[in-house]
N, C-alpha and C. Protein backbone atom coordinates (compact mmCIF):
# COMPACT_ATOMS: atom_id res chain seq x y z
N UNK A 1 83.02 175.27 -25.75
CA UNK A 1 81.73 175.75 -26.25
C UNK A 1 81.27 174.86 -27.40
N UNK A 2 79.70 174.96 -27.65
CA UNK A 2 79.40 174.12 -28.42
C UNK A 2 79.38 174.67 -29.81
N UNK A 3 80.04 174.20 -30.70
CA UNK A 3 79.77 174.97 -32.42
C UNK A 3 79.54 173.69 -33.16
N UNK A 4 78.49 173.98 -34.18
CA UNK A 4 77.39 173.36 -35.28
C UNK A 4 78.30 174.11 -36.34
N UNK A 5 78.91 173.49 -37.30
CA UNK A 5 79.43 173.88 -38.43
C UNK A 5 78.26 173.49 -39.65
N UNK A 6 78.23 173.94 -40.75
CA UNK A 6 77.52 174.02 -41.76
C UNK A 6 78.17 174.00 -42.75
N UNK A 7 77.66 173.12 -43.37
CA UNK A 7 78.51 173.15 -45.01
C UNK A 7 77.25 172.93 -46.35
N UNK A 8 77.80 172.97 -47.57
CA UNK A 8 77.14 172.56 -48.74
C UNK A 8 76.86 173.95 -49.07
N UNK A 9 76.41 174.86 -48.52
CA UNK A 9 75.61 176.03 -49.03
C UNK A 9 76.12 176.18 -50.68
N UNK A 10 75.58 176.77 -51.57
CA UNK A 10 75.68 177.76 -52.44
C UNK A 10 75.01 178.24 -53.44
N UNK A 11 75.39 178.42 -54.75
CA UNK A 11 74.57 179.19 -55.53
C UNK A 11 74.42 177.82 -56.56
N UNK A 12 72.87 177.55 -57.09
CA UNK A 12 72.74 176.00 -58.07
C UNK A 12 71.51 176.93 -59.05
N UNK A 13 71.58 175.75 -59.57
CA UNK A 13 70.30 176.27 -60.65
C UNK A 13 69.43 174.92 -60.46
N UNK A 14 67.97 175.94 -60.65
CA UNK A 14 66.68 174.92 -60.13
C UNK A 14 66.73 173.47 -60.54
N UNK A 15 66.25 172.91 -60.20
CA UNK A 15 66.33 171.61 -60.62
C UNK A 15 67.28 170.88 -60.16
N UNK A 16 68.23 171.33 -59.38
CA UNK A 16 69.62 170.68 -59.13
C UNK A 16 69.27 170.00 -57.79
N UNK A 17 70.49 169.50 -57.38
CA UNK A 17 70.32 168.84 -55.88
C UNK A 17 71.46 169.00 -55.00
N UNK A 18 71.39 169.49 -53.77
CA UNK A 18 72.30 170.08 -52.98
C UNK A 18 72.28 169.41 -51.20
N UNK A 19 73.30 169.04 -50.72
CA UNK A 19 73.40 168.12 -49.80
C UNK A 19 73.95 168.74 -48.56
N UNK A 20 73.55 169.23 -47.37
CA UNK A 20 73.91 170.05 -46.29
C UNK A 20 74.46 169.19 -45.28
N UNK A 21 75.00 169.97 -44.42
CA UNK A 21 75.54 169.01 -43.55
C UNK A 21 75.66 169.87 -41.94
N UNK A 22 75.74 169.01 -41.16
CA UNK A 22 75.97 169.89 -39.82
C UNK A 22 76.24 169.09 -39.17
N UNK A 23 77.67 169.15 -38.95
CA UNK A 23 78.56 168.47 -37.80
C UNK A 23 78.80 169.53 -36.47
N UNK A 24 78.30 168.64 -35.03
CA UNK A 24 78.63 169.74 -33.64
C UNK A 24 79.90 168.71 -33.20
N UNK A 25 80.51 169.84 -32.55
CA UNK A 25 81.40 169.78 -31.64
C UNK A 25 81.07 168.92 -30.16
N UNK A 26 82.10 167.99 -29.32
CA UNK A 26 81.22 167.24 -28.16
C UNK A 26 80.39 166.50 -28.85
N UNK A 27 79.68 166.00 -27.16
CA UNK A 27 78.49 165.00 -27.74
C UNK A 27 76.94 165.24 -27.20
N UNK A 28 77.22 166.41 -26.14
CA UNK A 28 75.80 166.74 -25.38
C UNK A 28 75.03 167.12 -26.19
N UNK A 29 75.14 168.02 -27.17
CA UNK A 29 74.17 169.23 -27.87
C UNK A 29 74.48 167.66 -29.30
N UNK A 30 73.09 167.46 -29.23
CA UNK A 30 72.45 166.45 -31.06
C UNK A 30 72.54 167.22 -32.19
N UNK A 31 72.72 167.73 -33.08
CA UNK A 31 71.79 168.00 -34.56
C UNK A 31 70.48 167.45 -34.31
N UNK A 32 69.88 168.02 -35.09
CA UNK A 32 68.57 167.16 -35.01
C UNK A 32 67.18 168.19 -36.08
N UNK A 33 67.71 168.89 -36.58
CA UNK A 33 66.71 169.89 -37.12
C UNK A 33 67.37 171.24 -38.38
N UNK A 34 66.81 171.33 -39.38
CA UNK A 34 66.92 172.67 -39.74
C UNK A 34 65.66 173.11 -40.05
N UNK A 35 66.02 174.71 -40.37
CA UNK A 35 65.20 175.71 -40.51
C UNK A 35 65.78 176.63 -41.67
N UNK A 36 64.88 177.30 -42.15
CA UNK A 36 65.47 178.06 -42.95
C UNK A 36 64.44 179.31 -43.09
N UNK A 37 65.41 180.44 -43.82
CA UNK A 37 64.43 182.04 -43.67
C UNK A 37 65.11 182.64 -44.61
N UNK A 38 64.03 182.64 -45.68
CA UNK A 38 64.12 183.65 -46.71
C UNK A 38 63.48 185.00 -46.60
N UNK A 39 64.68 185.85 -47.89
CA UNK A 39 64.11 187.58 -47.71
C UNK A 39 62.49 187.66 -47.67
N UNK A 40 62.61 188.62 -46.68
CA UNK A 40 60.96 189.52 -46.42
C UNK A 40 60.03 187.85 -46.03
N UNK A 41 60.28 186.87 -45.44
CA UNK A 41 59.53 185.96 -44.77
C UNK A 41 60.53 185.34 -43.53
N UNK A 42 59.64 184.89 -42.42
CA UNK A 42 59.43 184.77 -41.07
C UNK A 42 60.38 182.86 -41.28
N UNK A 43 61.39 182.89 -40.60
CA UNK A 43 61.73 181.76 -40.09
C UNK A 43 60.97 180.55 -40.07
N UNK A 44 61.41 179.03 -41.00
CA UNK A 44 60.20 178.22 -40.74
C UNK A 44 60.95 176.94 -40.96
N UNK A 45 59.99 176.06 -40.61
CA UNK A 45 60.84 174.40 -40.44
C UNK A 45 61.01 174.03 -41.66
N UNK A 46 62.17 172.95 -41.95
CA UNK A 46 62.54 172.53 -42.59
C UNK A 46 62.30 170.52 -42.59
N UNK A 47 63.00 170.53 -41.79
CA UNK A 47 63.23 169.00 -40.99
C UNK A 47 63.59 168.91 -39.60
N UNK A 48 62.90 167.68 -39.34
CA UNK A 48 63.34 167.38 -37.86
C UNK A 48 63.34 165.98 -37.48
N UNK A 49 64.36 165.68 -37.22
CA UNK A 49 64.63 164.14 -36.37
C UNK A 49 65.33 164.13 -35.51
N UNK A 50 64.06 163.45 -34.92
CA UNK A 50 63.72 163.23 -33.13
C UNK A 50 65.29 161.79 -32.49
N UNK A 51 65.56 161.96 -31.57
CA UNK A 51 66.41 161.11 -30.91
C UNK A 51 65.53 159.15 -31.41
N UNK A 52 64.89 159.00 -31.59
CA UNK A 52 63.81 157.73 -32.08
C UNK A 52 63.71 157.41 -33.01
N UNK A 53 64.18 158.55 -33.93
CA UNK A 53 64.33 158.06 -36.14
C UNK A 53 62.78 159.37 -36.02
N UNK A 54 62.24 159.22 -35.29
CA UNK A 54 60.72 160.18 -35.97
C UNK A 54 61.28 161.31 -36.63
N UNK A 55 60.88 161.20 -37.77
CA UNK A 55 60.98 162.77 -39.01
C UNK A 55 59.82 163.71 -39.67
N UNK A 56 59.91 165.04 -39.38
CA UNK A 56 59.09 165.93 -39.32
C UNK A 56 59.35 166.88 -40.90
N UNK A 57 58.74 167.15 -41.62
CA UNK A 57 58.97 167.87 -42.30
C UNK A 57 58.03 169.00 -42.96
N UNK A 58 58.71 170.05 -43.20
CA UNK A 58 57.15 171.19 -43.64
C UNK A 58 56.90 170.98 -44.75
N UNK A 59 55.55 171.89 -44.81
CA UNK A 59 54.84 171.40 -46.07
C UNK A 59 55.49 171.65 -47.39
N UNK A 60 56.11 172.54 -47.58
CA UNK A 60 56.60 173.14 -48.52
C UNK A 60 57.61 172.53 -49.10
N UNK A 61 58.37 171.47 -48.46
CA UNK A 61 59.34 170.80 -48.91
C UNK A 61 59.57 168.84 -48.61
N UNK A 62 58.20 168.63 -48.33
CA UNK A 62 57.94 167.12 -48.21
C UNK A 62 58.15 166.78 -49.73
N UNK A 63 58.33 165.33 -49.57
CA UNK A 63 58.28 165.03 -50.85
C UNK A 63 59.80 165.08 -51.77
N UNK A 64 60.62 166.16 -51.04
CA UNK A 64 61.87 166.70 -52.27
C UNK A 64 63.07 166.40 -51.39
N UNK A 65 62.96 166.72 -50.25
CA UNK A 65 64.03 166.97 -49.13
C UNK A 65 63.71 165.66 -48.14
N UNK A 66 65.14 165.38 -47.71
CA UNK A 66 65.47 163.96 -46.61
C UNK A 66 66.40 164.41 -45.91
N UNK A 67 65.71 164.65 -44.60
CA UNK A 67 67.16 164.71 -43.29
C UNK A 67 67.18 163.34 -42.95
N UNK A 68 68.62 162.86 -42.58
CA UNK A 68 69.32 161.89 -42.09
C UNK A 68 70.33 162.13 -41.18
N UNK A 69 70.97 160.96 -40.27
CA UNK A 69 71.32 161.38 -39.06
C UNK A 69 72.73 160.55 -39.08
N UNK A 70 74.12 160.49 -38.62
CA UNK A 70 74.99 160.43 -38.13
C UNK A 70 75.13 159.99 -36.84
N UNK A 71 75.07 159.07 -36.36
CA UNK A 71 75.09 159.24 -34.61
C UNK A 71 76.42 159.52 -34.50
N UNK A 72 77.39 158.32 -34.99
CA UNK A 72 79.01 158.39 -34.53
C UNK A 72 79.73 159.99 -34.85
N UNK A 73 79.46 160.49 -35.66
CA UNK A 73 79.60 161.83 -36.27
C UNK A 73 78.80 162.57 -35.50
N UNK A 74 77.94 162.45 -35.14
CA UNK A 74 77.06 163.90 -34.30
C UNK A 74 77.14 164.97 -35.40
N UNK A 75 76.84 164.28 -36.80
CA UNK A 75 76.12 164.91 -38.02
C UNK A 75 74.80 164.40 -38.63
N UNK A 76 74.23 165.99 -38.72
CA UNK A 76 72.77 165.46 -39.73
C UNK A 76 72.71 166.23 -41.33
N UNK A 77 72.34 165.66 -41.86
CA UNK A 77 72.58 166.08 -42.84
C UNK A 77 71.07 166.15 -43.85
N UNK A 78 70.93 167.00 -45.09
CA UNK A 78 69.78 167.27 -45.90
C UNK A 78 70.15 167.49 -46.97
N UNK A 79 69.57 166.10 -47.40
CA UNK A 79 69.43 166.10 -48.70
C UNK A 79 68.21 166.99 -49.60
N UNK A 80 68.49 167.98 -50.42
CA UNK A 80 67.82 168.90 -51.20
C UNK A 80 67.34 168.45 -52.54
N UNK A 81 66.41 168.38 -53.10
CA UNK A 81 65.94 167.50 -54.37
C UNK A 81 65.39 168.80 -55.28
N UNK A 82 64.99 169.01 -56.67
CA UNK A 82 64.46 169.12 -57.44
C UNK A 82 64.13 171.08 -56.77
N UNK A 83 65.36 171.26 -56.48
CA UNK A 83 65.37 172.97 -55.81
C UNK A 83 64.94 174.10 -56.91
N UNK A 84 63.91 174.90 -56.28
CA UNK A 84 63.16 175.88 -57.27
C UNK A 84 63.37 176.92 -56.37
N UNK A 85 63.97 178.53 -57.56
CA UNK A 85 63.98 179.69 -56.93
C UNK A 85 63.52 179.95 -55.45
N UNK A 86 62.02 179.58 -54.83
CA UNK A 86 61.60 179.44 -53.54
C UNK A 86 62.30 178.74 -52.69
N UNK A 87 63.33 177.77 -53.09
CA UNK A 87 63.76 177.41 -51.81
C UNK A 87 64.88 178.14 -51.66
N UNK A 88 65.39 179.29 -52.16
CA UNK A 88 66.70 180.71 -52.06
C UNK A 88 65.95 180.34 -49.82
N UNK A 89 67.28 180.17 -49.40
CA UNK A 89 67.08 180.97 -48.13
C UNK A 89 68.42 181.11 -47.59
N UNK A 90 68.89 181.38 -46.45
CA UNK A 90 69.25 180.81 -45.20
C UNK A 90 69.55 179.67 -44.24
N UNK A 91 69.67 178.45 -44.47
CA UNK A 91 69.88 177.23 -43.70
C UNK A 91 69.94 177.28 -42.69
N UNK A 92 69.30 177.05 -41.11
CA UNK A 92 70.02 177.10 -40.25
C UNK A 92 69.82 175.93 -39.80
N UNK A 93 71.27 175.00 -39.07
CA UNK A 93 71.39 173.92 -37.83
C UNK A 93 70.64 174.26 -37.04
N UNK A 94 69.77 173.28 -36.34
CA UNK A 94 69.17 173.20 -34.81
C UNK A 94 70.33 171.79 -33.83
N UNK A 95 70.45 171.90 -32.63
CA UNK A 95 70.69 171.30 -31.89
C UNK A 95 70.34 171.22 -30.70
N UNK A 96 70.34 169.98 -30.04
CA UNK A 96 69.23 170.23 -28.50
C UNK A 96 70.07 169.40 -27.41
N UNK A 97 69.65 169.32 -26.49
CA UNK A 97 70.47 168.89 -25.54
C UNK A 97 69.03 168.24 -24.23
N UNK A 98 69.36 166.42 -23.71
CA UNK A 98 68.58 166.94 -22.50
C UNK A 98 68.90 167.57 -21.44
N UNK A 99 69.97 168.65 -21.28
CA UNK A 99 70.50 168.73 -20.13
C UNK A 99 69.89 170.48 -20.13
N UNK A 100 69.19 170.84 -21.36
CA UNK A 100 69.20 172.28 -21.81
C UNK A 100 67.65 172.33 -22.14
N UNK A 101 66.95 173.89 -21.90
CA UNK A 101 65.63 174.14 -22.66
C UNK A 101 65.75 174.29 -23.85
N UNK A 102 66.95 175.09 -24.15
CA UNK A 102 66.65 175.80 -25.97
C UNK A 102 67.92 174.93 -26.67
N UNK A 103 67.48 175.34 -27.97
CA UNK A 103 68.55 175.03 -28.72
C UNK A 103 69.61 175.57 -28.90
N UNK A 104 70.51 175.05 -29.49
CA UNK A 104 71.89 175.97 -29.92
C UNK A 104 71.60 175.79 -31.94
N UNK A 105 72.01 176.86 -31.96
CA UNK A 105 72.20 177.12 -33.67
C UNK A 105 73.20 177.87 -34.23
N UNK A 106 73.26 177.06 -35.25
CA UNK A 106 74.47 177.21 -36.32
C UNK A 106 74.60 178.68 -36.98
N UNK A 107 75.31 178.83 -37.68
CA UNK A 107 75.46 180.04 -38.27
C UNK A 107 74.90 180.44 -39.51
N UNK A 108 74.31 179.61 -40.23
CA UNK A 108 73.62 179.48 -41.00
C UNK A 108 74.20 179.19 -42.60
N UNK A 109 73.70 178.50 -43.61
CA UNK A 109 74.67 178.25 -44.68
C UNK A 109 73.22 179.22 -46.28
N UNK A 110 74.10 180.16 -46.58
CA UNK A 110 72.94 180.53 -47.76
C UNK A 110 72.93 179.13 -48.90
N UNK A 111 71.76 179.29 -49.52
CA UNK A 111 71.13 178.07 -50.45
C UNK A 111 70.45 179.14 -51.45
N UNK A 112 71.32 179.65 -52.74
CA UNK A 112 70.22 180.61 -54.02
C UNK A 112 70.46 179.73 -55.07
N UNK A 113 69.24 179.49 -55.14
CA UNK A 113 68.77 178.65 -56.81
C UNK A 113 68.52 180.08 -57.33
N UNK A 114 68.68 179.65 -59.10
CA UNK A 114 68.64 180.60 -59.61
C UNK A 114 67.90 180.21 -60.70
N UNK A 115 67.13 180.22 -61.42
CA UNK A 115 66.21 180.00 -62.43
C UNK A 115 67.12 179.82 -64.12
């Protein structure tokens, strides 16, 4: 089976910088994306890089945050910059596969800045 491990999570104070990581198991299922979901709000993008280098990022965190990619590792990893109370969430790995419609996801790593 395929498992996305997660690391870096924890508790920082704003301003700090915190470095995630997500190594999968095999080689079918990529990394290639997180997401994250904080209390009382709806699941939302984080980063995304495409099999091509193309990188996607939401609005809320352009500018601060850099996903980067691993091929030999079949790790991606996110770099976190200049973290303010708002970015408190949930982390989650995305991984995709062409052999698959959906993704597989990680278990998620918590991220609480604290003021």
């Amino acid at each position: 089976q395929v498992q996305l491990v997660e690391s870096g999570g924890g508790l920082v104070q704003a301003g700090e910088s915190v470095r995630l990581s997500c190594a999968a198991s095999g080689t079918i299922f990529k990394p290639n994306g997180w997401y994250r979901q904080a209390p009382g709000k709806q699941r939302e993008l984080v980063a995304i890089i495409t099999l091509d280098g193309t990188i996607m990022y939401g609005d809320s965190v352009k500018g601060r945050f850099t996903i980067s990619r691993n091929n030999a590792k079949n790790t991606v990893y996110l770099q976190m910059n200049s973290l303010t109370p708002e970015d408190t969430a949930v982390y989650y790995c995305r991984a995709n596969s062409p052999l698959s419609e959906t993704p597989k996801w990680g278990q998620g790593t918590q991220v609480t800045v604290s003021s």
